[in-house]
Protein backbone atom coordinates (compact mmCIF):
# COMPACT_ATOMS: atom_id res chain seq x y z
CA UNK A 1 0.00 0.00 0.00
CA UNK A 2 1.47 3.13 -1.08
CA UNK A 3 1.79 5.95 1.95
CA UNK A 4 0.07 9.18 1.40
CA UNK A 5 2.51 11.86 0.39
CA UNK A 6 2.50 15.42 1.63
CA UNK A 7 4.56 18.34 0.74
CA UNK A 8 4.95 20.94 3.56
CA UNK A 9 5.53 24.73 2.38
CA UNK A 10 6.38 26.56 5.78
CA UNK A 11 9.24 29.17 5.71
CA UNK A 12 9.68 28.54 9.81
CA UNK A 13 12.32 25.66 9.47
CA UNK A 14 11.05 24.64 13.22
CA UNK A 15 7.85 24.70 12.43
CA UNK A 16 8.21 22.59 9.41
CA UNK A 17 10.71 19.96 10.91
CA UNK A 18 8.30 19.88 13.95
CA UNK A 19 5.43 18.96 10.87
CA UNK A 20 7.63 16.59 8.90
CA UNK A 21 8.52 14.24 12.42
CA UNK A 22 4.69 14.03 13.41
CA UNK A 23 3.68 13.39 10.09
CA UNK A 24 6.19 11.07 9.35
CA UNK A 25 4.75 9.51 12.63
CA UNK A 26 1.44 9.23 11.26
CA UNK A 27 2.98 6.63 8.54
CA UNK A 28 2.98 10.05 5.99
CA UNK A 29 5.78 10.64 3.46
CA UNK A 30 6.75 14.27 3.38
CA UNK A 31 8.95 16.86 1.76
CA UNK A 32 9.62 20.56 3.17
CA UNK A 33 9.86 23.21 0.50
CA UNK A 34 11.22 26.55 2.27
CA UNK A 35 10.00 29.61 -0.19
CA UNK A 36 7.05 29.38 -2.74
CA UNK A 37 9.45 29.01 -5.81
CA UNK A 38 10.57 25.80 -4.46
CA UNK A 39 6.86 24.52 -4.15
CA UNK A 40 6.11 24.98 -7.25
CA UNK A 41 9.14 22.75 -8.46
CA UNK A 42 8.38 20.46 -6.11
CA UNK A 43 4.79 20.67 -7.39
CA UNK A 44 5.22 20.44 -10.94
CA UNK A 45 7.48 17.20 -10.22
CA UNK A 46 5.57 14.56 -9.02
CA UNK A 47 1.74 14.71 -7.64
CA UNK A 48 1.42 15.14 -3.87
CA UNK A 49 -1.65 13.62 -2.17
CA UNK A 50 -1.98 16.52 0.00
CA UNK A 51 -0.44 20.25 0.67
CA UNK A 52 0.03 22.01 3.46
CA UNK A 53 0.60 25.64 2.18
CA UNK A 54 2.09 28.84 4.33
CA UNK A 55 0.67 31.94 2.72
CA UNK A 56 3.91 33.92 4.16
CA UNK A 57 6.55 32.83 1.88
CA UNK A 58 9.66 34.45 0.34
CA UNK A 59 10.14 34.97 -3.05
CA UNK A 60 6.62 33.81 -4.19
CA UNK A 61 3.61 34.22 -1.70
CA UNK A 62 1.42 31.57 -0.73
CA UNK A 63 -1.47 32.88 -2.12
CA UNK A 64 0.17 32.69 -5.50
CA UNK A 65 1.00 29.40 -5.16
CA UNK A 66 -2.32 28.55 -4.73
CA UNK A 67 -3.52 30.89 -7.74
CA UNK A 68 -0.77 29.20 -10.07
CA UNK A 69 -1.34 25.35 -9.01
CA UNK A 70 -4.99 25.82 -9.28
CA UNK A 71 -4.92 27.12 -12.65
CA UNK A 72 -3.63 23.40 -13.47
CA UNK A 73 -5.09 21.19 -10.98
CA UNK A 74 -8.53 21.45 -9.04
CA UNK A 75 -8.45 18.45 -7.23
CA UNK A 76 -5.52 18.45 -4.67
CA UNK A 77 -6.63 18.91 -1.06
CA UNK A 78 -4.09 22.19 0.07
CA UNK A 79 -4.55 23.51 3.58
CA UNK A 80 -3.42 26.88 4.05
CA UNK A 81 -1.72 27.66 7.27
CA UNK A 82 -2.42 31.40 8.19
CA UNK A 83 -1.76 33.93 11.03
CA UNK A 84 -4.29 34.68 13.86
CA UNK A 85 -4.94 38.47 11.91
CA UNK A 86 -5.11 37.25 8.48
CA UNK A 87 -8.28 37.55 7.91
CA UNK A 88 -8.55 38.64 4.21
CA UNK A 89 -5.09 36.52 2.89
CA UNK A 90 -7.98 33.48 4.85
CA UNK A 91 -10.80 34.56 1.88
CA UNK A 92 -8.87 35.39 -0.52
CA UNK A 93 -6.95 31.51 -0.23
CA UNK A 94 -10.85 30.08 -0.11
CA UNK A 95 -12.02 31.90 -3.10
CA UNK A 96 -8.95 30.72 -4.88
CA UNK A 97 -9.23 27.21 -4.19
CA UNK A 98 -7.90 26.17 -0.92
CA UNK A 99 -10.11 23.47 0.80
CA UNK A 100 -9.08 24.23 4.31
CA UNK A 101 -7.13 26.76 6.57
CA UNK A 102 -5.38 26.55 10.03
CA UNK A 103 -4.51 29.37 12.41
CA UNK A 104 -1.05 29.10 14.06
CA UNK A 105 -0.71 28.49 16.43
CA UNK A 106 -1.78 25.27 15.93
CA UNK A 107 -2.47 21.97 17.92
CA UNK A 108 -0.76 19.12 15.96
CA UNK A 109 -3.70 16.84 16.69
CA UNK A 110 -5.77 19.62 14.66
CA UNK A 111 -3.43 19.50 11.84
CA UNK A 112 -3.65 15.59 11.66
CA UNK A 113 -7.83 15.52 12.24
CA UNK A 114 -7.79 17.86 8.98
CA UNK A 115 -5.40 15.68 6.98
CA UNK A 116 -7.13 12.69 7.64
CA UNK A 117 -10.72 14.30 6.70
CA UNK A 118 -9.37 15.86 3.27
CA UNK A 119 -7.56 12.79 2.55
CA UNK A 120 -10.13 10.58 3.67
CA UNK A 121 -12.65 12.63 1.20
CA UNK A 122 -10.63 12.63 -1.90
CA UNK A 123 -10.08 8.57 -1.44
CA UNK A 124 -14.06 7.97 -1.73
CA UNK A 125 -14.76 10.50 -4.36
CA UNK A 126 -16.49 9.57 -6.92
CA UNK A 127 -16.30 10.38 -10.58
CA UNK A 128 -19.88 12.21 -9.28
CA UNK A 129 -22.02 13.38 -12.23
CA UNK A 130 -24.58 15.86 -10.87
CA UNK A 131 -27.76 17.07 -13.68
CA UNK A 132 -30.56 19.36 -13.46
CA UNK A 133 -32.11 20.09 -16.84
CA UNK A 134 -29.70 20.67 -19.26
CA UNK A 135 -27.19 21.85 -16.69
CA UNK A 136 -24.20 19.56 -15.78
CA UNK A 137 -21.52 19.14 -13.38
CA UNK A 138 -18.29 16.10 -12.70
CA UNK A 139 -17.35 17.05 -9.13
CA UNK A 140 -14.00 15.13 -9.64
CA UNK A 141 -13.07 16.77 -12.96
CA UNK A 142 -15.46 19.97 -11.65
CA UNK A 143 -16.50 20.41 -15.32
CA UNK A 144 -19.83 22.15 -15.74
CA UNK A 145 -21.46 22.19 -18.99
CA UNK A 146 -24.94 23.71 -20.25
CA UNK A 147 -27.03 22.69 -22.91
CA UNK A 148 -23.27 21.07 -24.36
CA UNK A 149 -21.77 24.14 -23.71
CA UNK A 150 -18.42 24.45 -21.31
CA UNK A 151 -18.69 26.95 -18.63
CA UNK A 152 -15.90 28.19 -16.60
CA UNK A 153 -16.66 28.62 -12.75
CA UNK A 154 -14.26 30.15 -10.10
CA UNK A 155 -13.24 27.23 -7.30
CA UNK A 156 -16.05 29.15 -4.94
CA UNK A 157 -18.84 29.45 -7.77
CA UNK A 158 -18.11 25.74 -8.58
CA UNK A 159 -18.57 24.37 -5.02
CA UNK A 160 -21.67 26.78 -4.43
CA UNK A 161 -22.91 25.47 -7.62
CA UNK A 162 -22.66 21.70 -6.66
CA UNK A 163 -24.10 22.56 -3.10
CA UNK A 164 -27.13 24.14 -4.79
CA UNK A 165 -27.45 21.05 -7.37
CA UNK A 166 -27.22 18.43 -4.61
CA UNK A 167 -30.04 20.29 -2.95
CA UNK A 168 -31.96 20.49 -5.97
CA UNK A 169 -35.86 22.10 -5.11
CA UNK A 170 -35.14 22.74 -1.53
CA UNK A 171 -34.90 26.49 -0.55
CA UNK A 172 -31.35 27.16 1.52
CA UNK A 173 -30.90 30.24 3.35
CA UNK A 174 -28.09 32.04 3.35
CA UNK A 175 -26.26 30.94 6.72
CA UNK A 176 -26.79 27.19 5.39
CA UNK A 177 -24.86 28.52 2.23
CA UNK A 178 -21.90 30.22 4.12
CA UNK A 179 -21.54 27.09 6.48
CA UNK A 180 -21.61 24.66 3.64
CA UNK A 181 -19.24 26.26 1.06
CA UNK A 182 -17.48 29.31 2.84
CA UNK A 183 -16.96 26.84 6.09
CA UNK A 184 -18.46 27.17 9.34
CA UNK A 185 -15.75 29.59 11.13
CA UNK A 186 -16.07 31.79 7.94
CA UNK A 187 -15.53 35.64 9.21
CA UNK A 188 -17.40 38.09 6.61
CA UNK A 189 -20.62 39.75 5.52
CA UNK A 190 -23.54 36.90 4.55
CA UNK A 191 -24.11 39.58 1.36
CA UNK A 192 -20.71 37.54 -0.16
CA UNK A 193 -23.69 34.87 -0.88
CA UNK A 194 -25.65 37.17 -3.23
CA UNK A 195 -22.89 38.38 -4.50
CA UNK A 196 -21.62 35.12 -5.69
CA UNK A 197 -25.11 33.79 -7.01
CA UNK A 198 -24.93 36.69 -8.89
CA UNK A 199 -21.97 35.27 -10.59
CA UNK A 200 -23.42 32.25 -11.19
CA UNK A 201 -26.10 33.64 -12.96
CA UNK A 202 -23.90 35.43 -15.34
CA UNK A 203 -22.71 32.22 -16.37
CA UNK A 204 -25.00 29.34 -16.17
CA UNK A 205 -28.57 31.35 -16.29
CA UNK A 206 -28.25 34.51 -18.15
CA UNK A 207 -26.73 32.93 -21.67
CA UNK A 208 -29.86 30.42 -21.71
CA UNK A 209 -33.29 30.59 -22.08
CA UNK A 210 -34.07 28.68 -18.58
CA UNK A 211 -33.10 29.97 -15.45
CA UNK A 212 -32.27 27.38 -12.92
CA UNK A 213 -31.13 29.94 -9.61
CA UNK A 214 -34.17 31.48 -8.16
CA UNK A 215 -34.29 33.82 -5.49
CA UNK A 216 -37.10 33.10 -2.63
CA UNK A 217 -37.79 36.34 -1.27
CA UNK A 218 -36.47 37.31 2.37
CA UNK A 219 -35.50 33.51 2.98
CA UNK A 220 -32.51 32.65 -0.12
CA UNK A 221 -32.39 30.47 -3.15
CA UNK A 222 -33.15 27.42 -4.65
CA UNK A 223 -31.51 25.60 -8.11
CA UNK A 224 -34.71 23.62 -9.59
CA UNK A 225 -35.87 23.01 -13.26
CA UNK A 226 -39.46 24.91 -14.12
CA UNK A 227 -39.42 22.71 -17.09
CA UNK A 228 -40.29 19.25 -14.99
């Protein structure tokens, strides 16, 4: 049985040797990349089953990592590991893609329960098709598709999306929307929902004929098919 592998991307050469020994611990194989132009090598030269990604880095922040490995692959679990005051580098690293954060300092035994859940989820994903109407979506590949047509969808519209689909004809407010796809210890204004339905109206409503997002008034929105 081949070990998970996990490359750590922590400037704090403690801090990272303290990761690599409880991880290796764990039964993990591990690598420590110092700055974010390292990661990246290390990224582009062999897949990693998980990263755990400092968003202070020299020469190439961690937020750019993210940005640039994203671009490339969607599926990789990468936690970010963040400051107590970094509240907007926190969003910012969600919106582009990051499944997970952790505040230093930080508990080992929190670092390991999120490893095991993100690992543990991308082992029993399916190749998931979701459909409603004409409208399409592969949560593995996180292709979305309408009447044939390819539609590109930010990390956050895509995972707002497939919450929406999966709860197709039942009317979510917008705190079960936040908890859901922003995370539960998400710090912001609850208007970030409407904001980002709006975007996925652009996209997957307003080129078509059928709109599938509909707003219930003074309670939030539902994805459902008028057509059936």
């Amino acid at each position: 049985m081949t070990l998970p592998n996990i490359l750590i991307v922590e400037d704090e050469q403690k801090l990272a040797r303290v990761l690599q020994l409880e991880l290796g611990y764990e039964g993990y194989q591990t690598m420590i990349a110092n700055n974010g132009n390292d990661a990246l090598v290390n990224i582009k030269a062999q897949s990693w089953d998980l990263i755990l990604l400092d968003i202070l880095l020299p020469q190439l922040s961690g937020l750019e990592v993210l940005r640039r490995v994203r671009n490339k692959d969607k599926t990789t679990p990468i936690i970010l590991l963040t400051a107590r005051d970094e509240v907007h580098d926190k969003v910012s690293g969600l919106d582009l893609g990051a499944n997970d954060y952790i505040t230093k300092p930080f508990q080992i035994e929190e670092v390991l329960a999120r490893i095991r859940v993100h690992l543990r989820n991308m082992s029993v994903q399916p190749s998931e098709q979701l459909s409603v109407g004409d409208l399409s979506a592969n949560i593995q590949t996180r292709e979305v598709t309408r009447e044939g047509q390819s539609v590109e969808l930010t990390p956050r519209e895509f995972d707002l999306l497939i919450y929406l689909m999966k709860n197709e004809n039942q009317v979510l407010q917008r705190d079960q929307l936040i908890e859901h796809v922003w995370g539960y210890d998400y710090v912001g204004d609850t208007n970030v929902v409407d904001v980002y339905i709006r975007y996925l109206r652009q996209k997957i409503d307003t080129p078509f004929a059928t709109s599938y997002i509909h707003t219930v008034r003074g309670v939030g929105y539902s994805l459902k098919d008028k057509k059936l």
